[in-house]
Protein backbone atom coordinates (compact mmCIF):
# COMPACT_ATOMS: atom_id res chain seq x y z
CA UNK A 1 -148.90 -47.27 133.93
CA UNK A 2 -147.85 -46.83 130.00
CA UNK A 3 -145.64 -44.12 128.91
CA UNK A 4 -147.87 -40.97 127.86
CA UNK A 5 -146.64 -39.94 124.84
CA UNK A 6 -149.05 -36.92 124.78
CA UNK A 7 -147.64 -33.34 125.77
CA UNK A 8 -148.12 -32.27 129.16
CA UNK A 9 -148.44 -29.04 130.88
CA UNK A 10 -145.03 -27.84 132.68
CA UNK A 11 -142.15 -27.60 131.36
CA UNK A 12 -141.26 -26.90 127.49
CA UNK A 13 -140.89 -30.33 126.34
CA UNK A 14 -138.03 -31.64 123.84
CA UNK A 15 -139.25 -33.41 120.91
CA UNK A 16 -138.93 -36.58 120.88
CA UNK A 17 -137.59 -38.13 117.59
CA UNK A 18 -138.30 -41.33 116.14
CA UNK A 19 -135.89 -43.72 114.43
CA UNK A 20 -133.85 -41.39 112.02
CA UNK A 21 -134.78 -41.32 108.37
CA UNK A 22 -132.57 -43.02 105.71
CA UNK A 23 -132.73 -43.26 101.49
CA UNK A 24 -132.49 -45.87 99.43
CA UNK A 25 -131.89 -45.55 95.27
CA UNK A 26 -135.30 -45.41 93.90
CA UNK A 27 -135.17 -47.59 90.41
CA UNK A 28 -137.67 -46.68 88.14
CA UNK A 29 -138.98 -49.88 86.31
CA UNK A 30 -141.52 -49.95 83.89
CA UNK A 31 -144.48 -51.81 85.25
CA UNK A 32 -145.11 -54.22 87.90
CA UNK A 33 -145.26 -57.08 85.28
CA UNK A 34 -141.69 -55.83 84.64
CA UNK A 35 -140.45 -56.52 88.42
CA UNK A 36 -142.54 -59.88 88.51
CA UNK A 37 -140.48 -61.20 85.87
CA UNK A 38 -137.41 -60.09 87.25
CA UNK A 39 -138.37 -61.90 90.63
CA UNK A 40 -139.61 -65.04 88.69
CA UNK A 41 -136.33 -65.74 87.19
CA UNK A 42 -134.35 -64.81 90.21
CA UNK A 43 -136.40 -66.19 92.89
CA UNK A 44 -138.09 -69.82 92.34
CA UNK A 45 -141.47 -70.19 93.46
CA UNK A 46 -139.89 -72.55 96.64
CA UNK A 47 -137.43 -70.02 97.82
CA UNK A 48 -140.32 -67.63 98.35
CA UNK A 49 -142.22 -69.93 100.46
CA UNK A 50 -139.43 -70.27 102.95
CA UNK A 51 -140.73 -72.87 105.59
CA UNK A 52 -140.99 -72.06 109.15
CA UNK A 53 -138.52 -74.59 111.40
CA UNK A 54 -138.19 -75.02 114.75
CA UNK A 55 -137.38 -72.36 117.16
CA UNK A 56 -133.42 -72.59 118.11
CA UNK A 57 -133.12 -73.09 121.85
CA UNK A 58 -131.76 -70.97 124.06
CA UNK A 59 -128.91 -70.95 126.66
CA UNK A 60 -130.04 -71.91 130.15
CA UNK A 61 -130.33 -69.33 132.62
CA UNK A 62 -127.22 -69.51 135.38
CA UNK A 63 -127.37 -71.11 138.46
CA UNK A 64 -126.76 -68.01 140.65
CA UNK A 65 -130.13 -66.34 138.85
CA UNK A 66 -133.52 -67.23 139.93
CA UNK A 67 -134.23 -70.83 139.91
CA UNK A 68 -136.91 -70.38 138.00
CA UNK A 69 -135.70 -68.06 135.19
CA UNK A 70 -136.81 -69.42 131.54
CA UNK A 71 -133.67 -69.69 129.15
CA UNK A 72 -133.60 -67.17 126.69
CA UNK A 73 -134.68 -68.28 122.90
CA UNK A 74 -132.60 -66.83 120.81
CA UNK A 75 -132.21 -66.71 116.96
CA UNK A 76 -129.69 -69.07 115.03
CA UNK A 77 -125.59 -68.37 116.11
CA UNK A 78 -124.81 -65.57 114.44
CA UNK A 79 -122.18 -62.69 115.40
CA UNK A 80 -122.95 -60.28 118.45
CA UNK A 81 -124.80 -56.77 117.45
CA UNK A 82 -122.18 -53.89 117.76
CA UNK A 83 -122.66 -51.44 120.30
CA UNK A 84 -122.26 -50.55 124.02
CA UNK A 85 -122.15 -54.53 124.92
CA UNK A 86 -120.38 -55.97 122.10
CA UNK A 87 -116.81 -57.04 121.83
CA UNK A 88 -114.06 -54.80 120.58
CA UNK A 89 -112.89 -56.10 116.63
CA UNK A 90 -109.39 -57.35 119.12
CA UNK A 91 -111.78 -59.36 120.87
CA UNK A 92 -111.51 -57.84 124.30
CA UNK A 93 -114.59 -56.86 126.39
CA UNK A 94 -115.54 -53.47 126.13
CA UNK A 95 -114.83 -51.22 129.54
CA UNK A 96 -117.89 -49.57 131.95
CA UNK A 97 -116.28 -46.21 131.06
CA UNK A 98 -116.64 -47.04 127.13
CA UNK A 99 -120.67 -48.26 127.84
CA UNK A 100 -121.24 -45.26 129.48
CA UNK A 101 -119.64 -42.93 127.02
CA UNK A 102 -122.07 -44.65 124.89
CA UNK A 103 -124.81 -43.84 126.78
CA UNK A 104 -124.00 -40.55 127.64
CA UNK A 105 -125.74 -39.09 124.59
CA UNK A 106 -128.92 -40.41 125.70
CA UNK A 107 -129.56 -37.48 128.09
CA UNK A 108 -129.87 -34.98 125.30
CA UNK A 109 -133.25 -36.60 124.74
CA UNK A 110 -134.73 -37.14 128.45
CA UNK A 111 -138.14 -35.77 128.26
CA UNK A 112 -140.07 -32.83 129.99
CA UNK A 113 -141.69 -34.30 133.37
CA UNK A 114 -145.39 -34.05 134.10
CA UNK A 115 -146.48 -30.88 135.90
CA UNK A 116 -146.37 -31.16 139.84
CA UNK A 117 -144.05 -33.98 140.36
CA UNK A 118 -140.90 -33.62 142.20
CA UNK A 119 -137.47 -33.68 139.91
CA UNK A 120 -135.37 -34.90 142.69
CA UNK A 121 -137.36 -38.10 142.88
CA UNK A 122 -137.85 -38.75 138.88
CA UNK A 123 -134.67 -40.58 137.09
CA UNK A 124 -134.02 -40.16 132.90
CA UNK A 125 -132.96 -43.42 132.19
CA UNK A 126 -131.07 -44.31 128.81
CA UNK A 127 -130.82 -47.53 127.11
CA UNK A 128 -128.61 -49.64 124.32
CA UNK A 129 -129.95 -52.63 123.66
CA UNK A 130 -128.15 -54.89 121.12
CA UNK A 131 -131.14 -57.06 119.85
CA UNK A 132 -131.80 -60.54 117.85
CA UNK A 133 -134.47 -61.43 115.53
CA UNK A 134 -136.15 -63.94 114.50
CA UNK A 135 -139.60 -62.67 112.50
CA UNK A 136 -141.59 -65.02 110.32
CA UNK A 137 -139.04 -66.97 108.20
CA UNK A 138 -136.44 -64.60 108.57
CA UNK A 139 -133.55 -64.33 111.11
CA UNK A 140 -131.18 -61.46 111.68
CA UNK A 141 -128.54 -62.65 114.36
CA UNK A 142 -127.07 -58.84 114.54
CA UNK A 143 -129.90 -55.95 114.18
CA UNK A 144 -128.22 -52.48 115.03
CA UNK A 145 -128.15 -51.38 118.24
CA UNK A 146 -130.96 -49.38 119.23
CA UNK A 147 -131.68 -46.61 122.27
CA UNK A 148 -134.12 -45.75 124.06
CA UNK A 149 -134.52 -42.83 126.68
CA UNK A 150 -137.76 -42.34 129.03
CA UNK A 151 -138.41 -41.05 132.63
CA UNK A 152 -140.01 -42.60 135.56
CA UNK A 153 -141.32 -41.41 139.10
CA UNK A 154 -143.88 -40.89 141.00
CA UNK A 155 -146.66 -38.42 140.12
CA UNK A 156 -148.25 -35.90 142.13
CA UNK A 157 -150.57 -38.17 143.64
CA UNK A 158 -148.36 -40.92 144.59
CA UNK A 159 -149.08 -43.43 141.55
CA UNK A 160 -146.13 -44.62 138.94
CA UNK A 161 -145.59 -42.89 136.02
CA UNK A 162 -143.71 -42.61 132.55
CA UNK A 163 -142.86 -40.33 130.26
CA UNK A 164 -141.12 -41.45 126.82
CA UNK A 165 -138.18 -39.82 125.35
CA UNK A 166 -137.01 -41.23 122.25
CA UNK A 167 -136.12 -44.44 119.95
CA UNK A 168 -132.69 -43.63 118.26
CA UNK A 169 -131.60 -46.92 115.88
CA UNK A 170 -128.63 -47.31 114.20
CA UNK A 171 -130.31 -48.10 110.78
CA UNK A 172 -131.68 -50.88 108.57
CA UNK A 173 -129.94 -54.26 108.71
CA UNK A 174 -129.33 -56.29 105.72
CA UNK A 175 -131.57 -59.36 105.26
CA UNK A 176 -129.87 -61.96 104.02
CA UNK A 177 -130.64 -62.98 100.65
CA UNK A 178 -132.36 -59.85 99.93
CA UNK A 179 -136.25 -59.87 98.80
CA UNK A 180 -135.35 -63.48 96.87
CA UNK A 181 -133.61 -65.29 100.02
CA UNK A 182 -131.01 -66.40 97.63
CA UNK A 183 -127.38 -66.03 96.99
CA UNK A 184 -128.35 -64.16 94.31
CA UNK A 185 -130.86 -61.73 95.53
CA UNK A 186 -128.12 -61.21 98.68
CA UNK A 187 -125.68 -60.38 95.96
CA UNK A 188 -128.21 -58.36 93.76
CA UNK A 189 -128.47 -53.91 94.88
CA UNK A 190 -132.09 -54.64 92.97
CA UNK A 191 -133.32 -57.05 95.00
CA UNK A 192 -131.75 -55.62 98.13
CA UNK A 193 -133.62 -56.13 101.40
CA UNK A 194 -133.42 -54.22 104.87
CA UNK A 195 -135.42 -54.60 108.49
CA UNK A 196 -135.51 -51.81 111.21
CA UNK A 197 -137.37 -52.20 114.46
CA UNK A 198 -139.38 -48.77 114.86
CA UNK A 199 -141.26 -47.32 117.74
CA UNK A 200 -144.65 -48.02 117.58
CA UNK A 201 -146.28 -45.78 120.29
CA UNK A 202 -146.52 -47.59 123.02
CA UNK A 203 -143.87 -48.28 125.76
CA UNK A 204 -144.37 -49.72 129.64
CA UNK A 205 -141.47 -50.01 131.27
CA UNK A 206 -142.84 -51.64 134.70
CA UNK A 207 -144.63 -54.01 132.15
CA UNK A 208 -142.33 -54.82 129.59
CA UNK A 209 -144.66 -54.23 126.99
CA UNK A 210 -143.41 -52.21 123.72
CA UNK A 211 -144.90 -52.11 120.13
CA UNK A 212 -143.10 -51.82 117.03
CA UNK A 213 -143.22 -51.75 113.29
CA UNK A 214 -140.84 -53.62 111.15
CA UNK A 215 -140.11 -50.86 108.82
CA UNK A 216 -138.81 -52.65 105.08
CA UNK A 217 -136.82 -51.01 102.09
CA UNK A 218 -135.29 -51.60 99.23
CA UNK A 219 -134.36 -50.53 95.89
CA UNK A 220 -137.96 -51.74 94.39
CA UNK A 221 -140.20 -51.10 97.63
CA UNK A 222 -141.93 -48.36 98.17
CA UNK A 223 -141.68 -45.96 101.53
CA UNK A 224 -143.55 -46.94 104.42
CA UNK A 225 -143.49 -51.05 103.59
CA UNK A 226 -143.82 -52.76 106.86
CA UNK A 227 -144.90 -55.35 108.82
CA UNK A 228 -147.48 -53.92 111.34
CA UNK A 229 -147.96 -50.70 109.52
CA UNK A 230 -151.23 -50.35 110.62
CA UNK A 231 -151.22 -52.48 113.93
CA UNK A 232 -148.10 -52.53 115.29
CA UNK A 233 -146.48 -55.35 116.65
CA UNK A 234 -146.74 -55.93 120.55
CA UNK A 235 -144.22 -57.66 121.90
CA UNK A 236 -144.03 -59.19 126.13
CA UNK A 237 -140.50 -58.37 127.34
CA UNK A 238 -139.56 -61.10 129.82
CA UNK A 239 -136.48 -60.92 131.72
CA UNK A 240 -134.31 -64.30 132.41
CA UNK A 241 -132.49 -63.71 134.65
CA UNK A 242 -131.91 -60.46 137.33
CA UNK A 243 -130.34 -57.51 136.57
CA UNK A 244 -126.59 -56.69 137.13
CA UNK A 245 -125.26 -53.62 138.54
CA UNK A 246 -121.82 -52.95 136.75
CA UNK A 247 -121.27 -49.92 138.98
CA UNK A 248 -123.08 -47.80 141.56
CA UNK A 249 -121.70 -44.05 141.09
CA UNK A 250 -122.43 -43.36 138.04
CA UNK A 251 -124.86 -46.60 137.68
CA UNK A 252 -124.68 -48.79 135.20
CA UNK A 253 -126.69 -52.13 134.84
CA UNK A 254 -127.04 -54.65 132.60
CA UNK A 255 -129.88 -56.96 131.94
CA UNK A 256 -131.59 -59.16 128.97
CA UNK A 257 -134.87 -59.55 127.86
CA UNK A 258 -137.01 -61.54 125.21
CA UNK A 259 -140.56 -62.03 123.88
CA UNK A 260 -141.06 -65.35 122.13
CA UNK A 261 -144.45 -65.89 122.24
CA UNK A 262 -145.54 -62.63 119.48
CA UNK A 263 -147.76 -62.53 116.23
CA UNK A 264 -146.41 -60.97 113.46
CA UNK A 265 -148.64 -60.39 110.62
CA UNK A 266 -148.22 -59.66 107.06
CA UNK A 267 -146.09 -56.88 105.76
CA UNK A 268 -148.54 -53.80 104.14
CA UNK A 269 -147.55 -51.03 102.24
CA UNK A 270 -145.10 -52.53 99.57
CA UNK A 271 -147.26 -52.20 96.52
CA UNK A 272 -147.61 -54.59 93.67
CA UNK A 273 -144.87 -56.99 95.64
CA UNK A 274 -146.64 -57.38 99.16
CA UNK A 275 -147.55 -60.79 98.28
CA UNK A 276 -143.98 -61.95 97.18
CA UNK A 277 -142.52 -59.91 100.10
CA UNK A 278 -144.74 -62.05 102.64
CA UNK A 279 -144.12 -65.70 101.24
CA UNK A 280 -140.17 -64.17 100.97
CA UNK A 281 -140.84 -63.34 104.66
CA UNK A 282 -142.83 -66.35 105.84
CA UNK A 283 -145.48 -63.87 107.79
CA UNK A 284 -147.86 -64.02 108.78
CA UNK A 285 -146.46 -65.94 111.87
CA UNK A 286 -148.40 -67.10 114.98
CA UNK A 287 -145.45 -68.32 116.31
CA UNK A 288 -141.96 -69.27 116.28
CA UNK A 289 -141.48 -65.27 116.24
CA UNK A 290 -138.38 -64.17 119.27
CA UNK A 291 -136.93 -60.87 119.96
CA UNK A 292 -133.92 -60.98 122.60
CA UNK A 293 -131.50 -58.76 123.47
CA UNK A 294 -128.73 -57.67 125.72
CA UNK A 295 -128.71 -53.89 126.73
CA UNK A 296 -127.13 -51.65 129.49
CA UNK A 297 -128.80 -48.56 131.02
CA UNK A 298 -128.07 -45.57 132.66
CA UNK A 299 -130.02 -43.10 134.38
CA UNK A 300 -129.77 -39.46 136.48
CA UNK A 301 -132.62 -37.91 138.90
CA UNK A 302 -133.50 -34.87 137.01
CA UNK A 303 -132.72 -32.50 139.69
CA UNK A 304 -128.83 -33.44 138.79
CA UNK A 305 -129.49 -33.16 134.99
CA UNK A 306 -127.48 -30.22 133.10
């Protein structure tokens, strides 16, 4: 069953926010002929057309998982994402009671629960996910962490359900060399490029199926340039291996999950540059496209919620 992200009757239901907003300088240039030449002398025609290679491989799956787990693809070495997962900046792991202070936040967003269900057997669970990307010719080792919040239980007449909470990300990562993929354009705040994941609408959590937009800014782009604007992005989650319980009372688990099978079209919505932006970005991609990422969730029944 997919989350319902339409009200429903019962109790007065939070609202559920989307990734939070951020501004970029706006730089007013005369013309697009203006930012073409710009481009032109910064970017060469080849750096533009940035060739897809072949997809890294991923680490193998341990031997105490499922025999039959896939490995996980995962984007080029790169440093871990921050957040409740990665390593502290001394190098030393970061604790359960740190992850779940993390998490605890979370619960400020668990939805209102469909009318006629029972609290005491519906959970709000709460998620950090540190993810990977790899999307059309670009690959962004680190994205900021990202949660998401939603509730599960049974309904009234015995079937799953889902209700969705929220999406709270971090912000935009930096793509490396910027709208040019050079040294330059990395260096340049003109040609300055950024990537967020977004929530696209749709989320199944017994599935693993989520859509997204790829929301892109920058000093010379205009608001709402992304890839699968109109269409979101659907991506598979897969999981490689089983998930680990950290610790019972409260719970905490951790698990990973990928999708490296998605299509990723063409950015829309970036004006006069949407055809530099997608040979810059290599998309549209049939393939060679991964998400992955390692998360930890917590969850209460709502019956125990403040």
């Amino acid at each position: 069953m997919e989350t319902d992200t339409s009200p429903r009757p019962g109790r007065r239901p939070r609202r559920a926010s989307g990734r939070r907003a951020f501004r970029l300088p706006v730089v007013a240039l005369a013309s697009a002929g203006v930012l073409a030449s710009v481009l032109a002398v910064a970017c060469p025609a080849e750096a533009l057309a940035a060739p897809h290679g072949p997809s890294a491989p991923g680490p193998s799956a341990p031997a105490s998982t499922l025999s039959a787990a896939p490995a996980v693809p995962a984007v080029p070495s790169g440093p871990a994402a921050g957040g409740a997962r990665a390593a502290g900046a001394a190098g030393a792991a970061v604790t359960p009671e740190a992850e779940l202070a993390a998490l605890e936040p979370g619960y400020a967003d668990c939805p209102a629960l469909p009318a006629g269900v029972d609290p005491a057997r519906w959970r709000c669970e709460v998620h950090l996910a540190s993810p990977r990307l790899r999307i059309g010719a670009v690959d962004l080792p680190a994205v900021r962490p990202i949660m998401m919040v939603h509730a599960e239980g049974p309904m009234a007449d015995g079937t799953p359900g889902q209700v969705w909470g929220a999406w709270r990300s971090g912000g935009p990562s930096a793509v490396p060399g910027g709208l040019t993929g050079t040294a330059a354009g990395g260096r340049s705040r003109l040609l300055g490029l950024t990537l967020e994941p977004v929530y696209g609408g749709r989320a199944d959590f017994y599935t693993g199926v989520l859509s997204l937009r790829f929301a892109l800014a920058g000093p010379v782009l205009p608001r709402g340039c992304a890839v699968g604007a109109s269409v979101p992005v659907e991506v598979h989650l897969k999981r490689p291996a089983p998930s680990v319980w950290v610790s019972r009372n409260p719970p905490l688990v951790h698990f990973s999950a990928y999708d490296d099978a998605f299509t990723a079209p063409a950015p829309e919505g970036c004006g006069p540059l949407s055809g530099l932006l997608a040979r810059r970005l290599g998309l549209p991609a049939t393939s060679g496209n991964v998400i992955s990422y390692e998360a930890s969730y917590t969850f209460r029944m709502y019956d125990r919620l403040n």
